[in-house]
N, C-alpha and C. Protein backbone atom coordinates (compact mmCIF):
# COMPACT_ATOMS: atom_id res chain seq x y z
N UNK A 1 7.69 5.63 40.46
CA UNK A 1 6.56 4.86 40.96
C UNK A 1 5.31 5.10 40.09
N UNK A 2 5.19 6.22 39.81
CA UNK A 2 4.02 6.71 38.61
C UNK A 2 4.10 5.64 37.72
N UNK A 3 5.26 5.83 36.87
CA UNK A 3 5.80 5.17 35.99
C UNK A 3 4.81 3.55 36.05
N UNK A 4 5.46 3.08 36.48
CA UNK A 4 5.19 1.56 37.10
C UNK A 4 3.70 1.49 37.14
N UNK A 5 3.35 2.15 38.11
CA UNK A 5 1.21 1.93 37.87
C UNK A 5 0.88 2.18 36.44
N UNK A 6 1.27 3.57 35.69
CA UNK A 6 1.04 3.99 35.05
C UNK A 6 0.75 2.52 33.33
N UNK A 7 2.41 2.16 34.05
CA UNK A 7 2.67 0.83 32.87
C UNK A 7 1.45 -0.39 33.41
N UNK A 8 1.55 -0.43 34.69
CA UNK A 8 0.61 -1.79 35.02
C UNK A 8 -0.85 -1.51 34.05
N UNK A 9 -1.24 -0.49 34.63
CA UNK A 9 -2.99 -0.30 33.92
C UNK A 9 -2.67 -0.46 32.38
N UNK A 10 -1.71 0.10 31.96
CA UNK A 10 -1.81 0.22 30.63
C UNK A 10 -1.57 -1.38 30.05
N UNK A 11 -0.72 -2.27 30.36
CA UNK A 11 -0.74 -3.71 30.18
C UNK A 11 -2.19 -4.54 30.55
N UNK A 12 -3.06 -3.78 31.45
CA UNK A 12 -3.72 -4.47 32.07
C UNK A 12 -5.57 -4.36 31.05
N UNK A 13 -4.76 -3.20 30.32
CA UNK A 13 -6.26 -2.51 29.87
C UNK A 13 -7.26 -3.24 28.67
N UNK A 14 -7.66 -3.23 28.52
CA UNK A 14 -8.59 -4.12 27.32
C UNK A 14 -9.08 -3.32 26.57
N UNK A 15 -9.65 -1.79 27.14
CA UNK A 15 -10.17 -1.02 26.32
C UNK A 15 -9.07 -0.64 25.67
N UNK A 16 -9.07 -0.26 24.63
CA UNK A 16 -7.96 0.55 23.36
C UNK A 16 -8.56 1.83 23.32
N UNK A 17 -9.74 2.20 24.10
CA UNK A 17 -9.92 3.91 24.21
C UNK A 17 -9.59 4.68 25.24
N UNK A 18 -9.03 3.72 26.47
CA UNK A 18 -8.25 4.05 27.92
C UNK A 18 -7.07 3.80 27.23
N UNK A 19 -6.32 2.70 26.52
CA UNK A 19 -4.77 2.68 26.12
C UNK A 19 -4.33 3.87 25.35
N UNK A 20 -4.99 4.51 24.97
CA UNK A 20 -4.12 5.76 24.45
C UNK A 20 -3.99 6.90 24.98
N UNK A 21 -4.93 7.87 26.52
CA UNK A 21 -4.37 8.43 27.28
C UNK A 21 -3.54 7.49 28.33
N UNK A 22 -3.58 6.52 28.41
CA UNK A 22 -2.30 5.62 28.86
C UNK A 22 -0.75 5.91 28.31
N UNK A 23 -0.86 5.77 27.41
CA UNK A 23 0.53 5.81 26.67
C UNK A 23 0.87 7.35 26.46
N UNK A 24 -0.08 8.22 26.47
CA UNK A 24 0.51 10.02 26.36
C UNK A 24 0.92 10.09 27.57
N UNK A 25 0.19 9.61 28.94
CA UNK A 25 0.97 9.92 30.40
C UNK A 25 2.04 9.42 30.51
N UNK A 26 2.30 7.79 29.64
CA UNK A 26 3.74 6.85 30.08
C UNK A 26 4.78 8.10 29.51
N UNK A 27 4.16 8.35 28.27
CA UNK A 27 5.41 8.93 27.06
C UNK A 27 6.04 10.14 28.05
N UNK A 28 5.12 11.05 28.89
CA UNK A 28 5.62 12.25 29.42
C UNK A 28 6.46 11.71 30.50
N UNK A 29 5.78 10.68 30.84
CA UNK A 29 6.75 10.26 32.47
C UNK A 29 8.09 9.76 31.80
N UNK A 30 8.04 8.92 30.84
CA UNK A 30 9.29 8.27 30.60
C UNK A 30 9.97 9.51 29.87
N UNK A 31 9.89 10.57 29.36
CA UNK A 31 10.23 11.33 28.68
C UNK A 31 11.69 12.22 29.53
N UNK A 32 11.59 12.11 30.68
CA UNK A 32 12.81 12.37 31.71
C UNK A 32 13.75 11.58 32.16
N UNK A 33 14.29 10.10 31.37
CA UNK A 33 14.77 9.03 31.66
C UNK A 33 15.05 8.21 30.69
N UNK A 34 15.72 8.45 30.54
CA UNK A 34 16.26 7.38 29.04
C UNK A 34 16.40 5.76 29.57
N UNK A 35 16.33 5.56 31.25
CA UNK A 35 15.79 3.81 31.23
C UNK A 35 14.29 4.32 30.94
N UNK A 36 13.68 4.88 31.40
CA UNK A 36 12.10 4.77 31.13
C UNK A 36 11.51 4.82 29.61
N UNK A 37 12.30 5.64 29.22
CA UNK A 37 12.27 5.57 27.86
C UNK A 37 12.20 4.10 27.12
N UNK A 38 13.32 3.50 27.24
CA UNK A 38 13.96 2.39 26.47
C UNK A 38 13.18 1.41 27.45
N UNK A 39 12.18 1.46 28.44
CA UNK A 39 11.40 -0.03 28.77
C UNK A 39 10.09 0.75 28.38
N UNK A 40 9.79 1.98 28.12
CA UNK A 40 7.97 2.24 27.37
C UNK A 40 8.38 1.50 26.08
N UNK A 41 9.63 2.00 25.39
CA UNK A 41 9.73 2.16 24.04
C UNK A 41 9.58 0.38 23.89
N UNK A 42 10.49 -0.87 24.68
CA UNK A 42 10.15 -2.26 24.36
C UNK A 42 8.88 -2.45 24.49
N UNK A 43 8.11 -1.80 25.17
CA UNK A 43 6.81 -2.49 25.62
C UNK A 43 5.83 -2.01 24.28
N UNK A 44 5.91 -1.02 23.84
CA UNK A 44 4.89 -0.25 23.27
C UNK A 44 5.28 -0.67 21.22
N UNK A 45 6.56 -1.10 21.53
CA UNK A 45 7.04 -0.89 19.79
C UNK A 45 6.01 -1.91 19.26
N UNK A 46 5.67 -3.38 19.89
CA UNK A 46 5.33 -4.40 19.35
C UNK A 46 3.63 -4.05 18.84
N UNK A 47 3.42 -3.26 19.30
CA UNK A 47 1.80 -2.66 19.17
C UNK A 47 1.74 -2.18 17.82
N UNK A 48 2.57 -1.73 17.19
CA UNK A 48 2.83 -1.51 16.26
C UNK A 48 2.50 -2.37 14.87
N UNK A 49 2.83 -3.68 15.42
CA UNK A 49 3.11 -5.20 14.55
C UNK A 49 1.83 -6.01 14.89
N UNK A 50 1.03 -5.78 15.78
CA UNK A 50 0.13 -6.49 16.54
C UNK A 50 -1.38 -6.64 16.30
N UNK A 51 -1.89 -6.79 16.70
CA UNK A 51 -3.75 -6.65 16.22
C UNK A 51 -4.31 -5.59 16.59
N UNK A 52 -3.41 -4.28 17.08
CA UNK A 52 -4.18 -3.18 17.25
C UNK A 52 -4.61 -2.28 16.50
N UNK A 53 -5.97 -1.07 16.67
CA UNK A 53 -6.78 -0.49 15.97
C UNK A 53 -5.59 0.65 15.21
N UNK A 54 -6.09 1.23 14.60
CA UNK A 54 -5.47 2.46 14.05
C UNK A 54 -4.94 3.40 14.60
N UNK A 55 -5.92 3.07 15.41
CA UNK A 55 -6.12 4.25 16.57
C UNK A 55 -4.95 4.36 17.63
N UNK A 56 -4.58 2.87 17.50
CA UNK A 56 -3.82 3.06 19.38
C UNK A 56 -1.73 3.05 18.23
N UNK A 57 -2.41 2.44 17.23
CA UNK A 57 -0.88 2.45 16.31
C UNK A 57 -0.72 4.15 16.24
N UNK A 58 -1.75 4.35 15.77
CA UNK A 58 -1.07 6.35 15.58
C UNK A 58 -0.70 6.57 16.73
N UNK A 59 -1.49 6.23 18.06
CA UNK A 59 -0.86 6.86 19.25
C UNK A 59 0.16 6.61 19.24
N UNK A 60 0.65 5.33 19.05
CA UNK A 60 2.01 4.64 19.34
C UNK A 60 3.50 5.74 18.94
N UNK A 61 2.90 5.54 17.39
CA UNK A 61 3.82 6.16 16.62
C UNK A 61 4.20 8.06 17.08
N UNK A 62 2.82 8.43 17.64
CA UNK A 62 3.05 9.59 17.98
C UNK A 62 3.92 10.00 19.42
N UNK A 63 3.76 8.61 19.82
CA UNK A 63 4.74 8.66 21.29
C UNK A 63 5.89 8.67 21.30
N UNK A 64 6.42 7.59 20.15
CA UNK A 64 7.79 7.41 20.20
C UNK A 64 8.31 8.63 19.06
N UNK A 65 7.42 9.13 18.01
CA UNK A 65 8.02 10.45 17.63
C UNK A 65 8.43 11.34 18.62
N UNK A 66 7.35 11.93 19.78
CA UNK A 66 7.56 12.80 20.53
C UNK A 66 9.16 12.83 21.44
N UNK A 67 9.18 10.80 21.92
CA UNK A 67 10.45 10.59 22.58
C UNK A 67 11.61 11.22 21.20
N UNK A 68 11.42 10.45 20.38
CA UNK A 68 12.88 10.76 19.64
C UNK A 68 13.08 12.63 19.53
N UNK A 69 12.09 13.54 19.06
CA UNK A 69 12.66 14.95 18.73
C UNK A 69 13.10 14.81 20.41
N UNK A 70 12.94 14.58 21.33
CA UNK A 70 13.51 15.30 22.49
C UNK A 70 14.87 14.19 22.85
N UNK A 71 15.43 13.40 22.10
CA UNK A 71 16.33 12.91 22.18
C UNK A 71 16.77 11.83 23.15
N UNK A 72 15.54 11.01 23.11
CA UNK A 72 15.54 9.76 24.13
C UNK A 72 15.23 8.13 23.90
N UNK A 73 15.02 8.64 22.81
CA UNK A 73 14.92 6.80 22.60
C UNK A 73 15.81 6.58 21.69
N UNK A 74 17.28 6.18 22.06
CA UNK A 74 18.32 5.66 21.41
C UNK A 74 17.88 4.34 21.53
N UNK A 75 17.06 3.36 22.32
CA UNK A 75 16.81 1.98 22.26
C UNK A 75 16.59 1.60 20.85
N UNK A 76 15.81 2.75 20.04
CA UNK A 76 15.32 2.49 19.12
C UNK A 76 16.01 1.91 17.40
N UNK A 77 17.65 1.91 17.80
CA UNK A 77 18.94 1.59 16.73
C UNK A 77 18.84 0.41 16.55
N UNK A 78 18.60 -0.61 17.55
CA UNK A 78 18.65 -1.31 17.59
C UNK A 78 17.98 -2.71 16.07
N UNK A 79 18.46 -3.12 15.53
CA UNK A 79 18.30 -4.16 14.25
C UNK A 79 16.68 -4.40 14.13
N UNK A 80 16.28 -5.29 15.29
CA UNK A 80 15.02 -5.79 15.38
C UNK A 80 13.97 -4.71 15.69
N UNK A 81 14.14 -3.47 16.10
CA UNK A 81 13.29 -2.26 16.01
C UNK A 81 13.55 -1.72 14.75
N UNK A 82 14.35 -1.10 14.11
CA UNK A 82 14.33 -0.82 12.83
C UNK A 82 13.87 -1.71 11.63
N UNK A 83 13.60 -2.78 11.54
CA UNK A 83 13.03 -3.65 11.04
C UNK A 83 11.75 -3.82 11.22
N UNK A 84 11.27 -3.33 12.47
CA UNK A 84 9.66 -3.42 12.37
C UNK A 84 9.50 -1.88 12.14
N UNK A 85 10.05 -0.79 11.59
CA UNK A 85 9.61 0.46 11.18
C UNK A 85 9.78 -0.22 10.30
N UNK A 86 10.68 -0.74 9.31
CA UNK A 86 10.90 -1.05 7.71
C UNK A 86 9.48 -1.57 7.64
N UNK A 87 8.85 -2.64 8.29
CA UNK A 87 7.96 -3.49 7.64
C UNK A 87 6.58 -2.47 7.96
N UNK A 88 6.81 -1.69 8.74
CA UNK A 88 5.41 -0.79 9.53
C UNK A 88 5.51 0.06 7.72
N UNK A 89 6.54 0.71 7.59
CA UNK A 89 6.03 1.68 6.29
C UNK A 89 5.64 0.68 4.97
N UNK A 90 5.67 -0.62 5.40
CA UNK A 90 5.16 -1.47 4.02
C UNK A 90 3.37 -1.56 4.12
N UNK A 91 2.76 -1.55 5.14
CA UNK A 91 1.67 -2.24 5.45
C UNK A 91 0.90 -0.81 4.42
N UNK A 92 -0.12 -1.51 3.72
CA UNK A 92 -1.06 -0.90 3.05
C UNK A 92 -2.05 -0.08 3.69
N UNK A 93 -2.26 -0.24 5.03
CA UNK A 93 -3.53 -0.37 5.39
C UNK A 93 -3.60 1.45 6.39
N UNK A 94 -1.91 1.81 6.65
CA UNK A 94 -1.88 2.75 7.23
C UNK A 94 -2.16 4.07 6.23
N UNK A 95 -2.46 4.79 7.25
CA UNK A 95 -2.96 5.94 6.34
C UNK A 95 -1.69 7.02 6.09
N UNK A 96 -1.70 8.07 5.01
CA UNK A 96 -0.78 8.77 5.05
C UNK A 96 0.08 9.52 6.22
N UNK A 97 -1.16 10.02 6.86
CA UNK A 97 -0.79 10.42 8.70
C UNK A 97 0.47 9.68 9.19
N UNK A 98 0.07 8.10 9.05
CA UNK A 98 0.71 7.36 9.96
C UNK A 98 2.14 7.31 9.11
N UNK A 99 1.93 7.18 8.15
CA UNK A 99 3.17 6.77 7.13
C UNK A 99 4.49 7.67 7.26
N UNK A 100 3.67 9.37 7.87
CA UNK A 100 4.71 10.25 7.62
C UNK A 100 5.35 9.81 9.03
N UNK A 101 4.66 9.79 10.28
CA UNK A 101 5.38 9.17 11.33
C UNK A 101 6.06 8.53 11.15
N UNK A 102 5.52 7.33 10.71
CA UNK A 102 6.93 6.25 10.75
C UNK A 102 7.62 6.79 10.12
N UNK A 103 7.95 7.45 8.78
CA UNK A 103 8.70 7.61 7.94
C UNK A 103 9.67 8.35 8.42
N UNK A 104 9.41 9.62 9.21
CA UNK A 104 9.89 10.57 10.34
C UNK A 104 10.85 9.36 11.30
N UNK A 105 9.96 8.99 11.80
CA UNK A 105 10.74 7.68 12.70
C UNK A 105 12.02 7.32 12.19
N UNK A 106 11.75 6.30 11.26
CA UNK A 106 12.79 5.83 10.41
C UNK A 106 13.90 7.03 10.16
N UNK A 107 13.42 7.63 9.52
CA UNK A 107 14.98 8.70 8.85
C UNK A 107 15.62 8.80 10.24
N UNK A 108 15.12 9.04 11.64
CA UNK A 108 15.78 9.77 13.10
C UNK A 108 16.58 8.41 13.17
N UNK A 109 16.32 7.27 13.05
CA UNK A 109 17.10 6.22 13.45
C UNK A 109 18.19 5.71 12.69
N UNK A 110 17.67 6.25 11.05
CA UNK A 110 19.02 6.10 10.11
C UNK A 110 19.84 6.76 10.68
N UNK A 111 19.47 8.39 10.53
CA UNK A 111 20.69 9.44 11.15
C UNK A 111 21.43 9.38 12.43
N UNK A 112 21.13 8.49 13.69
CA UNK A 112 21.19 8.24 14.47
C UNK A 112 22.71 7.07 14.01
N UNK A 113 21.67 6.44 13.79
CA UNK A 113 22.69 4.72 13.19
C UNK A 113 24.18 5.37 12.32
N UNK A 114 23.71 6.31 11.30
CA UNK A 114 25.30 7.19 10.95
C UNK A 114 26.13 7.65 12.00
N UNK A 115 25.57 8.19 12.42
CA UNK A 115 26.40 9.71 13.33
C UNK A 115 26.90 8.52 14.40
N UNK A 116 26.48 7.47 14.90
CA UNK A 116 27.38 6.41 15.98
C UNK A 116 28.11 5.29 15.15
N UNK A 117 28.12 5.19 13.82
CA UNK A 117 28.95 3.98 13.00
C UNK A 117 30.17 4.92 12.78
């Protein structure tokens, strides 16, 4: 039930300086649930690709790092998510910080994508 409010405000929010302790509370709640996981992880990946600040993309990236070392976002194999990490480590505009995330990202989902082919 957390969960659920937790997601409403955060869809609902306009500020991008409330959306990022938004998304550290979703990440911990969903962090015990691999469905919760795999509906933060659809909702939150596209933020990534989107018109958001720097700011709420690092969060992003730092959320779904945190899910993957603890071994929960298998959603993340999936073609059309790995494809927006491919195009996320192209964008110029991110800073090294962010780059190593994704980059981190990416390799967990290659190794992932091996170890189940």
């Amino acid at each position: 039930r957390a969960f659920k409010i937790c997601m409403k405000l955060m869809l609902e929010c306009s500020n991008e300086d409330n959306l990022v302790p938004l998304l550290v509370s979703l990440t911990k709640l969903a962090s015990s649930s691999t469905h919760l996981t795999s509906e933060l992880a659809e909702v939150i990946i596209p933020f990534l690709v989107e018109d958001k600040t720097s700011h709420v993309r690092a969060a992003v990236l730092r959320c779904l790092h945190f899910l993957i070392r603890r071994g929960m976002c298998f959603s993340l194999v999936h073609e059309s998510e790995t494809a927006k990490f491919s195009s996320l480590l192209n964008q110029a505009e991110l800073s090294p910080d962010m780059q190593l995330e994704a980059l981190q990202i990416f390799q967990k989902i290659l190794i992932y994508k091996l170890c189940v082919a």
